[in-house]
PDB file of N, CA and C in Angstrom:
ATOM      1  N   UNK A   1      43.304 -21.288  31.799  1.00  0.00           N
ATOM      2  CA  UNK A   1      43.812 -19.939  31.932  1.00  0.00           C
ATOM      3  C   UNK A   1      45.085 -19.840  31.103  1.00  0.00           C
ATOM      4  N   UNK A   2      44.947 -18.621  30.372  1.00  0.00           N
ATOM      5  CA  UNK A   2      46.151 -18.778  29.277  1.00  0.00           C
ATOM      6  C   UNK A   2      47.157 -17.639  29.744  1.00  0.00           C
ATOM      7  N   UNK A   3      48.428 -17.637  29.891  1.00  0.00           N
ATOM      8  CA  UNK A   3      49.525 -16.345  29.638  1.00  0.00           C
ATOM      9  C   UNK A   3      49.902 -15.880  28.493  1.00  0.00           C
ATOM     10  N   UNK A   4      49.306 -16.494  27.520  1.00  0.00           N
ATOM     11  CA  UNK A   4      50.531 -16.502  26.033  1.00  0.00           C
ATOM     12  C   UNK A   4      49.640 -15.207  25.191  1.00  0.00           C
ATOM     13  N   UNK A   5      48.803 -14.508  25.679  1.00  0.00           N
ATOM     14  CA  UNK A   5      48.107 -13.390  25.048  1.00  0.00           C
ATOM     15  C   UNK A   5      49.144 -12.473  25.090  1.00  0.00           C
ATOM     16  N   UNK A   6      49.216 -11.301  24.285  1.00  0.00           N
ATOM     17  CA  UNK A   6      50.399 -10.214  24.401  1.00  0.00           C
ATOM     18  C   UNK A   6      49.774  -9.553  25.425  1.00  0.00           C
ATOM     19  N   UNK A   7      50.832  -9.085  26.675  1.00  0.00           N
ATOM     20  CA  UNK A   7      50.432  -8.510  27.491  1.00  0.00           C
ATOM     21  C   UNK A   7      51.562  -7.703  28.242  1.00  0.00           C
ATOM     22  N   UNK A   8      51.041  -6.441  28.758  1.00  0.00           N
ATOM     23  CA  UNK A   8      52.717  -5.685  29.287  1.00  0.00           C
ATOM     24  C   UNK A   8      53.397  -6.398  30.473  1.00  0.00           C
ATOM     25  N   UNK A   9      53.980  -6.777  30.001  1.00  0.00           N
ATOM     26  CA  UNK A   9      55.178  -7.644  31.219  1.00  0.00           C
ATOM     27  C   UNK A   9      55.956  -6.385  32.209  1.00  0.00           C
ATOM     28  N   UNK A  10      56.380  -6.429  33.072  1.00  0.00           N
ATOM     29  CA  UNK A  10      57.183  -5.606  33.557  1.00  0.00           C
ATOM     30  C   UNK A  10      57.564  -6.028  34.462  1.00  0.00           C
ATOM     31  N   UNK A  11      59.231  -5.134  34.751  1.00  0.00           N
ATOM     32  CA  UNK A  11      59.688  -5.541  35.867  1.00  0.00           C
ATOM     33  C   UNK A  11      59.655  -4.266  36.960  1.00  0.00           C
ATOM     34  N   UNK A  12      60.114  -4.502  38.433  1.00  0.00           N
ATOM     35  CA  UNK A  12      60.370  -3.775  39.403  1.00  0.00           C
ATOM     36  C   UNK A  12      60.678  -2.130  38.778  1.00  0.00           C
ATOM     37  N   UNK A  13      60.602  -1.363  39.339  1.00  0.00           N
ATOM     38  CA  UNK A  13      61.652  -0.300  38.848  1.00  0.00           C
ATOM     39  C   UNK A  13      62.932  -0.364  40.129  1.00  0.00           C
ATOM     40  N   UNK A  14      62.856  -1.295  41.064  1.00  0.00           N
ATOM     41  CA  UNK A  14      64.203  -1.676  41.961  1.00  0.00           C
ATOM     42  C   UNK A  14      65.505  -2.428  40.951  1.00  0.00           C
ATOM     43  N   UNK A  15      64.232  -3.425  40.267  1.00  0.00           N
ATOM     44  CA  UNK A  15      65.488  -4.142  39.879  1.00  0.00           C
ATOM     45  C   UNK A  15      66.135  -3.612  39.148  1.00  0.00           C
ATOM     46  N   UNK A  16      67.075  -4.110  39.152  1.00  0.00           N
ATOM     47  CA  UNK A  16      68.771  -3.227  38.633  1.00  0.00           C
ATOM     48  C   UNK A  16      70.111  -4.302  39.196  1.00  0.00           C
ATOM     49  N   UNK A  17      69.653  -5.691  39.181  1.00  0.00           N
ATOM     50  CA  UNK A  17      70.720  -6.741  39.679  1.00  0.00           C
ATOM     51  C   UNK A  17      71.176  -7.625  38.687  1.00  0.00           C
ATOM     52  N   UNK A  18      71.309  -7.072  37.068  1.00  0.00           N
ATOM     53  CA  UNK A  18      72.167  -7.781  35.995  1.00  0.00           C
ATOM     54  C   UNK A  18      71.433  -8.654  35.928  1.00  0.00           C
ATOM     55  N   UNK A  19      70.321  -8.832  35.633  1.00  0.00           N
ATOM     56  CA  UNK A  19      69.035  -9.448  35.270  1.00  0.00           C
ATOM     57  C   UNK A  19      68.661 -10.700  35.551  1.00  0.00           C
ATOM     58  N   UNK A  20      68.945 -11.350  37.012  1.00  0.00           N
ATOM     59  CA  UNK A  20      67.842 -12.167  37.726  1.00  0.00           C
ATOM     60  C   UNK A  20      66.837 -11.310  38.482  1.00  0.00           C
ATOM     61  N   UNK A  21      65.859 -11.635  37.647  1.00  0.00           N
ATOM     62  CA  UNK A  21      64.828 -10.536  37.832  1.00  0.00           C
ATOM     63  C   UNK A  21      63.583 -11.455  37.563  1.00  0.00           C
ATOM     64  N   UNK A  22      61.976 -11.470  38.326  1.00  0.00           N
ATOM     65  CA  UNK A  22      61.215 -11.592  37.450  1.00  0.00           C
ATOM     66  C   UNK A  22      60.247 -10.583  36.751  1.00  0.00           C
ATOM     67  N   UNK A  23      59.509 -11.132  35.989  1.00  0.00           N
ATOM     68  CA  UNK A  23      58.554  -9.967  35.624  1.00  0.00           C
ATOM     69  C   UNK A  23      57.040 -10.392  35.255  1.00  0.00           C
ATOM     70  N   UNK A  24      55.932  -9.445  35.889  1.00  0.00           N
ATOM     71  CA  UNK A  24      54.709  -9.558  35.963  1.00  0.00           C
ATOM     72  C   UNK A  24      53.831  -8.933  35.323  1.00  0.00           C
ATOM     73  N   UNK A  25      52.710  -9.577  35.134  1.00  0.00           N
ATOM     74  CA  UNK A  25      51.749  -8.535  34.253  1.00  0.00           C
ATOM     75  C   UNK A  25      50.578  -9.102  34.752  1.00  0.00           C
ATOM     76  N   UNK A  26      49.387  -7.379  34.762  1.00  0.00           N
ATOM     77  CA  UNK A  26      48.781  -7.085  35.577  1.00  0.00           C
ATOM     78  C   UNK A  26      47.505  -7.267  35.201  1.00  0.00           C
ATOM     79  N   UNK A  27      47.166  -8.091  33.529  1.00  0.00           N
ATOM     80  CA  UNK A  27      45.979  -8.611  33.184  1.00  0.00           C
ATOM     81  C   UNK A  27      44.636  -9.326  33.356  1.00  0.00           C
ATOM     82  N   UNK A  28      45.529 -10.342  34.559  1.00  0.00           N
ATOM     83  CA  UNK A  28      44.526 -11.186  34.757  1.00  0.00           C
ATOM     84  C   UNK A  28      44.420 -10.833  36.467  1.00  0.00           C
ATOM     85  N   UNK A  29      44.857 -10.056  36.746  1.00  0.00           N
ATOM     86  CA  UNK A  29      44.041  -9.924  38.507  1.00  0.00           C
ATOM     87  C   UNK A  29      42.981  -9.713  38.593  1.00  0.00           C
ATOM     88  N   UNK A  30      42.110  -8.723  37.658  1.00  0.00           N
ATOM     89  CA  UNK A  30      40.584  -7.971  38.501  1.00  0.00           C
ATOM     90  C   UNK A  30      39.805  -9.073  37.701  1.00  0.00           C
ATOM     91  N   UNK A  31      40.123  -9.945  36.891  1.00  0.00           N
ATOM     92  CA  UNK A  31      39.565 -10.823  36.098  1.00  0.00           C
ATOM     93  C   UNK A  31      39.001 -12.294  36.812  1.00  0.00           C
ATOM     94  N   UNK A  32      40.548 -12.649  36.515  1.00  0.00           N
ATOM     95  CA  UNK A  32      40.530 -14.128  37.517  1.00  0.00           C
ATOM     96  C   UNK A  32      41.049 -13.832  38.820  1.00  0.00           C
ATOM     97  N   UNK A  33      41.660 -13.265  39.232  1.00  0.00           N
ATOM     98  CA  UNK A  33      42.729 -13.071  40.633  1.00  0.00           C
ATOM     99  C   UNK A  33      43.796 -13.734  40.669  1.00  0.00           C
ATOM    100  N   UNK A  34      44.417 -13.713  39.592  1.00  0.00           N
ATOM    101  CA  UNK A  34      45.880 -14.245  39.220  1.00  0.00           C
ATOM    102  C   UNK A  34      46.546 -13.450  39.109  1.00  0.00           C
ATOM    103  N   UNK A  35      48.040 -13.596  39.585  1.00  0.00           N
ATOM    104  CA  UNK A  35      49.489 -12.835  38.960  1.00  0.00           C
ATOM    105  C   UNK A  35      50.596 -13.600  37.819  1.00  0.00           C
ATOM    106  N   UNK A  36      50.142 -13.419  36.908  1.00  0.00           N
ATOM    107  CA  UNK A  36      51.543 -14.672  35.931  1.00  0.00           C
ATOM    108  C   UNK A  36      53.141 -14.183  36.194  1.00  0.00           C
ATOM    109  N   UNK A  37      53.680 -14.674  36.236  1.00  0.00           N
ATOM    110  CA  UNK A  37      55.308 -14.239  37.291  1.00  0.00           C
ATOM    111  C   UNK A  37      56.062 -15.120  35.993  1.00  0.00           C
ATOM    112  N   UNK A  38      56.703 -14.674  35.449  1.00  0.00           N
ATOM    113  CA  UNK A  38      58.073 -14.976  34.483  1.00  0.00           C
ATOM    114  C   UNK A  38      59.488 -15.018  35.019  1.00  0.00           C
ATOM    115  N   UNK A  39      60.377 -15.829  34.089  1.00  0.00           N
ATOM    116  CA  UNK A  39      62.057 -15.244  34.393  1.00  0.00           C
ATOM    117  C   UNK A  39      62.271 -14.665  33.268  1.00  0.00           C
ATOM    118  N   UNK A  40      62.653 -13.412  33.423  1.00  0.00           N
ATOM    119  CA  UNK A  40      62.877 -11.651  32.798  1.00  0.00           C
ATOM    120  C   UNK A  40      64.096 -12.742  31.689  1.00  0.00           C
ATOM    121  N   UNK A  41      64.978 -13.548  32.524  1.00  0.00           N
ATOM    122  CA  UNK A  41      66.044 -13.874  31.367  1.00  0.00           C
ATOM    123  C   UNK A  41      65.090 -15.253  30.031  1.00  0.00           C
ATOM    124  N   UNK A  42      63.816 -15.720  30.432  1.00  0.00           N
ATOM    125  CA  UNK A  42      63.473 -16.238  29.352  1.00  0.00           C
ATOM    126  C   UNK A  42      62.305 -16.173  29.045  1.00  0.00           C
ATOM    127  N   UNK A  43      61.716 -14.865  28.752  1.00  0.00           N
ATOM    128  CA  UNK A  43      60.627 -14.524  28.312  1.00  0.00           C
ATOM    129  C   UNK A  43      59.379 -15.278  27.028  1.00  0.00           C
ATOM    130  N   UNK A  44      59.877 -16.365  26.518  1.00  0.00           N
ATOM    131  CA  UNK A  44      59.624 -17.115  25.427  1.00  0.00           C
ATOM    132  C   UNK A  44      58.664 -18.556  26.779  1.00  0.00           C
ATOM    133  N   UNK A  45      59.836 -18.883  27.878  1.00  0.00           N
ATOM    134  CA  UNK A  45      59.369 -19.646  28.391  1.00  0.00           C
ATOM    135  C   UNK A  45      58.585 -19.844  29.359  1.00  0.00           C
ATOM    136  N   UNK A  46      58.128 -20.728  30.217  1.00  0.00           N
ATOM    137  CA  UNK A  46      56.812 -20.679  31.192  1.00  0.00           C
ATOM    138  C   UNK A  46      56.917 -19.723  32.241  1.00  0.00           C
ATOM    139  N   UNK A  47      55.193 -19.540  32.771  1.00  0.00           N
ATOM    140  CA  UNK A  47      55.175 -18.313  33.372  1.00  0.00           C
ATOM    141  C   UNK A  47      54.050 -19.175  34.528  1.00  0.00           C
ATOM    142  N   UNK A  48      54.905 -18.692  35.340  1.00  0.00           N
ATOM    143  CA  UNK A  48      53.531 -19.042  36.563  1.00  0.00           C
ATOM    144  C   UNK A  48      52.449 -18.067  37.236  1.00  0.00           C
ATOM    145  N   UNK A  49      51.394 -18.977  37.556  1.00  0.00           N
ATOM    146  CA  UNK A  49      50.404 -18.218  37.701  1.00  0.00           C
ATOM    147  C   UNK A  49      49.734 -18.398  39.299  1.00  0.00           C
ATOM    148  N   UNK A  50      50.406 -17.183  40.164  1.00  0.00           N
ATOM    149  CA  UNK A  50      49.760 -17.100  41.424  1.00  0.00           C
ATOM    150  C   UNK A  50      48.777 -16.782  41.107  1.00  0.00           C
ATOM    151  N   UNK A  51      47.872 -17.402  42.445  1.00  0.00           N
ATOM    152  CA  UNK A  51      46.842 -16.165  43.107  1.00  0.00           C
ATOM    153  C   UNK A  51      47.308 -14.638  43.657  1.00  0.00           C
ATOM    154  N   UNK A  52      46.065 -14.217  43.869  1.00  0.00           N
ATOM    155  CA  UNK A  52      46.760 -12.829  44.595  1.00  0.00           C
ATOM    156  C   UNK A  52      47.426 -13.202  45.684  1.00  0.00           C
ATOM    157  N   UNK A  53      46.647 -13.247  46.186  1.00  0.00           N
ATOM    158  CA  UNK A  53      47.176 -14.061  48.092  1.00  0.00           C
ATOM    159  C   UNK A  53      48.218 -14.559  47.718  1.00  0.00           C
ATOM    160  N   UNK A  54      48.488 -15.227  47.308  1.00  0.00           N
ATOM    161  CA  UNK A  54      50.024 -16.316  46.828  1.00  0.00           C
ATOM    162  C   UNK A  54      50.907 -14.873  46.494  1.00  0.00           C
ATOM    163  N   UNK A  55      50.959 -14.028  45.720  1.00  0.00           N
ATOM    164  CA  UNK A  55      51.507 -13.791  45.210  1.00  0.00           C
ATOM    165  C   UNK A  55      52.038 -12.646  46.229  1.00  0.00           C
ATOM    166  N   UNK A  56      51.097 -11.983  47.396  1.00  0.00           N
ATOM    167  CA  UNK A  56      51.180 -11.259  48.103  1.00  0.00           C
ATOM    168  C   UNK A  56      52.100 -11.639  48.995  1.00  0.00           C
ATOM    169  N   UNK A  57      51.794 -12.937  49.688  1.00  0.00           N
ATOM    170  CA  UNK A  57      52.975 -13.633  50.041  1.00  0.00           C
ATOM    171  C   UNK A  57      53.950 -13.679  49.886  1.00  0.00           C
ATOM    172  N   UNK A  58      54.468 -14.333  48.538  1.00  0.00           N
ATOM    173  CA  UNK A  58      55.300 -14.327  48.267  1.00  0.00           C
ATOM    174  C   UNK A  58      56.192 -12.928  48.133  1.00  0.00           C
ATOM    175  N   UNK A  59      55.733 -11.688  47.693  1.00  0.00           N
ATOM    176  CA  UNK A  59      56.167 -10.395  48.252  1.00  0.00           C
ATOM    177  C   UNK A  59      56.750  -9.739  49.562  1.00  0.00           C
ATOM    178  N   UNK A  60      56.038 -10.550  50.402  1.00  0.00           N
ATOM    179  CA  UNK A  60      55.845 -10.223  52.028  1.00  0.00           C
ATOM    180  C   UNK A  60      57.297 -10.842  52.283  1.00  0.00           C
ATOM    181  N   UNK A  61      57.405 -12.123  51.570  1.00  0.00           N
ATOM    182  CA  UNK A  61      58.694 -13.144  52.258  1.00  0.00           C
ATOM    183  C   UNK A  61      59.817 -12.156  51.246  1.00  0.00           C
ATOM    184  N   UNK A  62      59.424 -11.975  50.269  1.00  0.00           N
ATOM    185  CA  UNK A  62      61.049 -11.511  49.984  1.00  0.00           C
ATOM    186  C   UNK A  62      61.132 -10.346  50.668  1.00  0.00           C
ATOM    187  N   UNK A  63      60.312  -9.008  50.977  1.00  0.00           N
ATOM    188  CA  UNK A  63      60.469  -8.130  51.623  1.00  0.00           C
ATOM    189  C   UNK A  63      61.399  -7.826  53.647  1.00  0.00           C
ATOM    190  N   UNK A  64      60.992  -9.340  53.491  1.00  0.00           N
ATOM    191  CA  UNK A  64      61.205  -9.734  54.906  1.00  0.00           C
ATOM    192  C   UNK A  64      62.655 -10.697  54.989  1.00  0.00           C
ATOM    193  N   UNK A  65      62.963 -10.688  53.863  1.00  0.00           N
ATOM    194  CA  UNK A  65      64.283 -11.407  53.680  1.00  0.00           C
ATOM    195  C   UNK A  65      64.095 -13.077  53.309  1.00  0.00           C
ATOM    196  N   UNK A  66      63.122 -13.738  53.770  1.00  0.00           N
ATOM    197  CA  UNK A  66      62.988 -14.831  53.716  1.00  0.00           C
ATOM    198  C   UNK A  66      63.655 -15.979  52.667  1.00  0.00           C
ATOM    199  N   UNK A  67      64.071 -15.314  51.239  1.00  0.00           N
ATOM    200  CA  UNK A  67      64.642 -15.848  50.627  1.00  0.00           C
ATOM    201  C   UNK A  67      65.894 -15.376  50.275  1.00  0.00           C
ATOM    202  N   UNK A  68      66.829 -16.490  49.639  1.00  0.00           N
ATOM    203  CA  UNK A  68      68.625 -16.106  49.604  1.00  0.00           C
ATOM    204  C   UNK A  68      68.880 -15.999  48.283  1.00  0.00           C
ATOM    205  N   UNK A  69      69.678 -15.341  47.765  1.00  0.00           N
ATOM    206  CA  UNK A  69      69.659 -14.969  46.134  1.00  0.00           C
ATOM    207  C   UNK A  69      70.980 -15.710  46.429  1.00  0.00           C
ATOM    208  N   UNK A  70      71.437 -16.671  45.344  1.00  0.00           N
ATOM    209  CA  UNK A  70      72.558 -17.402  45.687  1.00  0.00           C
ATOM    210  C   UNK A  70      73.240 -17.700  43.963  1.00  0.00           C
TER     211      UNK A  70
END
């Protein structure tokens, strides 16, 4: 499974926190059922690739506070 195809990246329209941010693109979900997740500050470098479920998760926990921006 590849990320490195040109594809629209985007971020939140929340974020707005001086750019620790990531950003996602919406190519490979109805395909494979992946989310590729980047850091917005190094777009050149690796991108990970949830599942949906994973990735839903991982939504759920930040929504819920679960993680600390430090």
């Amino acid at each position: 499974m590849t990320t490195d195809t040109p594809t629209p990246w985007f971020k939140s329209s929340y974020s707005d926190n001086g750019g620790a941010c990531v950003e996602t693109a919406a190519h490979l979900v109805a395909t494979h059922g992946i989310v590729p997740v980047r850091d917005s500050k190094f777009p050149d470098g690796p991108a990970l690739s949830l599942t949906t479920p994973a990735f839903s998760t991982f939504i759920a926990g930040i929504k819920s506070g679960q993680f600390q921006v430090r």
